[in-house]
C-alpha atoms as a PDB file:
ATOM      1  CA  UNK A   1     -41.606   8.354 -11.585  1.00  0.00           C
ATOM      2  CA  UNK A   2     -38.888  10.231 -13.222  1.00  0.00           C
ATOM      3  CA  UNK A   3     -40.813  13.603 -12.457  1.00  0.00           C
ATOM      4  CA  UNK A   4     -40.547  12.959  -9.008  1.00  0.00           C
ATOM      5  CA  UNK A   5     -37.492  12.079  -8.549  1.00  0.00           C
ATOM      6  CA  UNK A   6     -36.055  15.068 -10.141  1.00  0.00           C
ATOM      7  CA  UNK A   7     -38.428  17.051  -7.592  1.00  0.00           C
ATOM      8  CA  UNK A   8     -36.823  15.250  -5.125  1.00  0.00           C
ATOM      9  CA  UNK A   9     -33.690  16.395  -6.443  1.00  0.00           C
ATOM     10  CA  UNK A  10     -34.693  20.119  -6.779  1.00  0.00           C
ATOM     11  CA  UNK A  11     -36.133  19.867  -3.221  1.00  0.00           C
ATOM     12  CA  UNK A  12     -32.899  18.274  -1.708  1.00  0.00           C
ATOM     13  CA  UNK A  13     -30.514  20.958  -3.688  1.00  0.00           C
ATOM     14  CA  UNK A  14     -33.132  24.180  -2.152  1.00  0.00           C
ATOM     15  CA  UNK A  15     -33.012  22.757   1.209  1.00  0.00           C
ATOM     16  CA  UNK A  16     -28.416  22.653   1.036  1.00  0.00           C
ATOM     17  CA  UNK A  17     -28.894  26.073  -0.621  1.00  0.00           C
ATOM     18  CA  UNK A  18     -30.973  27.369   2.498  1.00  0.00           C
ATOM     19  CA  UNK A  19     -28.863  25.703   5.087  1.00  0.00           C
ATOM     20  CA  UNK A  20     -25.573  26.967   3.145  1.00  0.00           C
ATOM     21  CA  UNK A  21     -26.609  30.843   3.017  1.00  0.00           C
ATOM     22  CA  UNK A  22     -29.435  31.132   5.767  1.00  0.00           C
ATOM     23  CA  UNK A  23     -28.142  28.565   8.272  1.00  0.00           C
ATOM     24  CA  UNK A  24     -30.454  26.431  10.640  1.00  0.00           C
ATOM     25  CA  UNK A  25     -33.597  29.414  10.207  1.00  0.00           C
ATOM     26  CA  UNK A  26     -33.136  28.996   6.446  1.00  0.00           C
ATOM     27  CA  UNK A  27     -34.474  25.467   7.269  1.00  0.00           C
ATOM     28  CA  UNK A  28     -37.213  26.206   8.667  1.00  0.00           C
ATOM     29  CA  UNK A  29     -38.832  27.002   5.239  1.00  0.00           C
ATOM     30  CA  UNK A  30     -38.470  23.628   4.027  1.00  0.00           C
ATOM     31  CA  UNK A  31     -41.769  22.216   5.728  1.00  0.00           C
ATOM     32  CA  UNK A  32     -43.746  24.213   3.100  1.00  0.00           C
ATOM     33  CA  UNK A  33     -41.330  24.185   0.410  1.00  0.00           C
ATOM     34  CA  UNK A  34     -41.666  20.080   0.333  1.00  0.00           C
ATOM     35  CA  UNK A  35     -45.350  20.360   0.029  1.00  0.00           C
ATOM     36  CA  UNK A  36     -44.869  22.402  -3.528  1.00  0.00           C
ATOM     37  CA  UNK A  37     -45.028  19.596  -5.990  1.00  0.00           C
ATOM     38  CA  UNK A  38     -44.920  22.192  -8.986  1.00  0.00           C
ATOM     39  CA  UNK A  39     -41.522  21.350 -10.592  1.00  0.00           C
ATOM     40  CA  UNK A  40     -41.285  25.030 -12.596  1.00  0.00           C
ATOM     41  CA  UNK A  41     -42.234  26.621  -8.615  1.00  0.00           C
ATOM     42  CA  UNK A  42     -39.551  24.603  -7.239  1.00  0.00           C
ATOM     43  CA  UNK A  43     -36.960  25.749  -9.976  1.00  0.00           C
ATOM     44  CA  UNK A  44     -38.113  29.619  -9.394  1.00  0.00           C
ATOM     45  CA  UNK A  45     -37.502  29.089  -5.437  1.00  0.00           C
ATOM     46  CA  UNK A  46     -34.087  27.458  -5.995  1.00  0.00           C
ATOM     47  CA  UNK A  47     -33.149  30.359  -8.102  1.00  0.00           C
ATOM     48  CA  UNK A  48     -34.716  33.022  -5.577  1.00  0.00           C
ATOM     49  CA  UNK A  49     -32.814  31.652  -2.689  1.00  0.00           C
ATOM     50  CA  UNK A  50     -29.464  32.848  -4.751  1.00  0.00           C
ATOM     51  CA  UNK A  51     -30.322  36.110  -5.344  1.00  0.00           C
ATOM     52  CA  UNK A  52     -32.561  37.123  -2.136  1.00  0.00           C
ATOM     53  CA  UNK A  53     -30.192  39.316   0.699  1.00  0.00           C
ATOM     54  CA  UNK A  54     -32.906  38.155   3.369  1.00  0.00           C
ATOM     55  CA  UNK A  55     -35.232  35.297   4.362  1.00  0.00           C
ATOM     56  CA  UNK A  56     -37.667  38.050   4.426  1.00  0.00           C
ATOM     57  CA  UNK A  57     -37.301  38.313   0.919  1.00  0.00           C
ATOM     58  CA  UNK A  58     -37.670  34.861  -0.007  1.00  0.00           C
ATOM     59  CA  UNK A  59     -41.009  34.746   2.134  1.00  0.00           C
ATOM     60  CA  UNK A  60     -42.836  37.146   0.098  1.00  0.00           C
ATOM     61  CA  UNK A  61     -41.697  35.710  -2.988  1.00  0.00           C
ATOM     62  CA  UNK A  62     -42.792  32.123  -1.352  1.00  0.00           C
ATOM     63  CA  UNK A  63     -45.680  33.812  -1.016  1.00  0.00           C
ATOM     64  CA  UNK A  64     -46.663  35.651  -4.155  1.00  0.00           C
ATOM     65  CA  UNK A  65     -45.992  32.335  -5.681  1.00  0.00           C
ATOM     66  CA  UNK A  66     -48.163  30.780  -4.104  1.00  0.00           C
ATOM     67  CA  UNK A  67     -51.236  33.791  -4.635  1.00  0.00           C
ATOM     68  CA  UNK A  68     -50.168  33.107  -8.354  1.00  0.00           C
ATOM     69  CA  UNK A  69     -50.831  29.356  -8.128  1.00  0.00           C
ATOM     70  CA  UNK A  70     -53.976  29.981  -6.339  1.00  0.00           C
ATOM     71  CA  UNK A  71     -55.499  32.240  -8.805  1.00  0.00           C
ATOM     72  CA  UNK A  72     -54.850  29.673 -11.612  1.00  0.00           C
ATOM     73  CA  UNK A  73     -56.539  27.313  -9.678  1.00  0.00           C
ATOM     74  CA  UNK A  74     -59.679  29.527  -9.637  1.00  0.00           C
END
């Protein structure tokens, strides 16, 4: 219980960083971003989002992330 509500938290906190530096297209990554239930992914994403210059930038990082999770899956 307390695990998810401090994703919650993280995932509420991303989504007002987005909309603060990216606007309404920043947004649009937060479909995906709520499905992440990994707490230390969500914490890496909130810190990304400061230092990227570009949603671009943030979607390959979204995305090596996510080849990263994959492989420790397999």
């Amino acid at each position: 219980m307390y695990l998810s509500a401090l994703r919650e938290e993280r995932i509420s906190s991303i989504e007002l960083s987005l909309e603060v530096k990216f606007g309404n297209e920043g947004l649009k990554f937060m479909p995906k971003i709520s499905e992440i239930s990994d707490f230390e992914t969500l914490k890496i994403i909130q810190r990304s989002i400061l230092t990227v210059e570009s949603l671009e930038e943030l979607r390959l990082i979204m995305e090596n992330l996510q080849s990263l999770i994959t492989q420790k899956v397999n």
